[in-house]
Structure formats: structure tokens, C-alpha cells
Protein backbone atom coordinates (compact mmCIF):
# COMPACT_ATOMS: atom_id res chain seq x y z
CA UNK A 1 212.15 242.62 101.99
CA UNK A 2 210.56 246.04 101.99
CA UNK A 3 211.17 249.59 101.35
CA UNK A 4 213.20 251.27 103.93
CA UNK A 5 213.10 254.79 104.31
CA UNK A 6 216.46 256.45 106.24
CA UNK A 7 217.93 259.95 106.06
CA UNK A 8 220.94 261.89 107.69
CA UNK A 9 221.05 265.50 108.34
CA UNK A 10 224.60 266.71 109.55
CA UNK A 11 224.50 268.81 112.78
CA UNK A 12 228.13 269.68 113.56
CA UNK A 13 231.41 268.71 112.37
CA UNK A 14 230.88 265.30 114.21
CA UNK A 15 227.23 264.79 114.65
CA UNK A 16 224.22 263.60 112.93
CA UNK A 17 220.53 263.56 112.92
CA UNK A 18 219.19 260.22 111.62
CA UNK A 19 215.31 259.73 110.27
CA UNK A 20 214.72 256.31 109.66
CA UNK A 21 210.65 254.91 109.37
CA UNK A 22 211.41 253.73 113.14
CA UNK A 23 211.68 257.27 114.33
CA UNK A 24 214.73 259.91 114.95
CA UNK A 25 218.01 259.80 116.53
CA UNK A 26 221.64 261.54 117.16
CA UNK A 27 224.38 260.15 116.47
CA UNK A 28 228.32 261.61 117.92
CA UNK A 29 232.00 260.56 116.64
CA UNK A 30 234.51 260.82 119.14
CA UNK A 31 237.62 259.42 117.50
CA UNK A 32 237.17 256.01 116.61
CA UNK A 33 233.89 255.64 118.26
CA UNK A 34 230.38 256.67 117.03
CA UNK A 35 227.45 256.87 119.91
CA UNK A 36 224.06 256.60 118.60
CA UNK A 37 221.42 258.05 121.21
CA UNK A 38 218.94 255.14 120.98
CA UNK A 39 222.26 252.90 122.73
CA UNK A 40 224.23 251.77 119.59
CA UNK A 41 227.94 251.67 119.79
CA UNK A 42 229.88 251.41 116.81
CA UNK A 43 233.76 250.89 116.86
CA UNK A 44 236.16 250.67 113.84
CA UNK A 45 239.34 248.43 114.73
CA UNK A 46 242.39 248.26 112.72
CA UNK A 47 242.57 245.84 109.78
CA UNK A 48 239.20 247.19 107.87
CA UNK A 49 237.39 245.53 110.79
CA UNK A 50 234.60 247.14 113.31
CA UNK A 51 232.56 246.12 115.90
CA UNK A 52 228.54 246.56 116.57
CA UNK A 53 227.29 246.60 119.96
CA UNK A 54 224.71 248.57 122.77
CA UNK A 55 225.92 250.86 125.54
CA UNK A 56 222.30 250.79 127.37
């Protein structure tokens, strides 16, 4: 495993710019739910639990 390089600048109370090696993106919470502009959908569920997934 390698060095990974990521870094988040806060935009607004409920977004983010992310800088990872890979390139940029924005990422919005709305509630429970966090939209990441490359397509990533991230959910937390009750019980500690969340769920991983891709809008596009």
C-alpha cells in the first residue's frame, strides 16, 4: 500500500471541497445523506450503520 494524499476544505455550513491525488470534488449533506459530485452516495442508517453506493 502507498501513500495517499487527501484534503478537505469546508465551503459552507454543509459542503466540502475534497483534493485527493485522483483529482477534486464537492461534496453536500442534506440531512442524513451526503452527495459527492463524482456520483457517490453515502447514507447513515440507524444502529451505527451506513450505506455506500453511486447515484450516476
Amino acid at each position: 500500500m502507498g501513500i495517499l494524499f487527501r484534503q478537505k476544505k469546508k465551503l459552507g455550513k454543509n459542503s466540502w471541497l475534497n483534493i485527493s491525488g485522483s483529482g477534486a470534488s464537492a461534496s453536500t449533506r442534506v440531512g442524513p445523506v451526503t452527495l459527492n459530485s463524482r456520483g457517490g452516495v453515502y447514507v447513515n442508517l440507524p444502529g451505527g450503520l451506513h450505506y455506500r453506493g453511486r447515484w450516476k
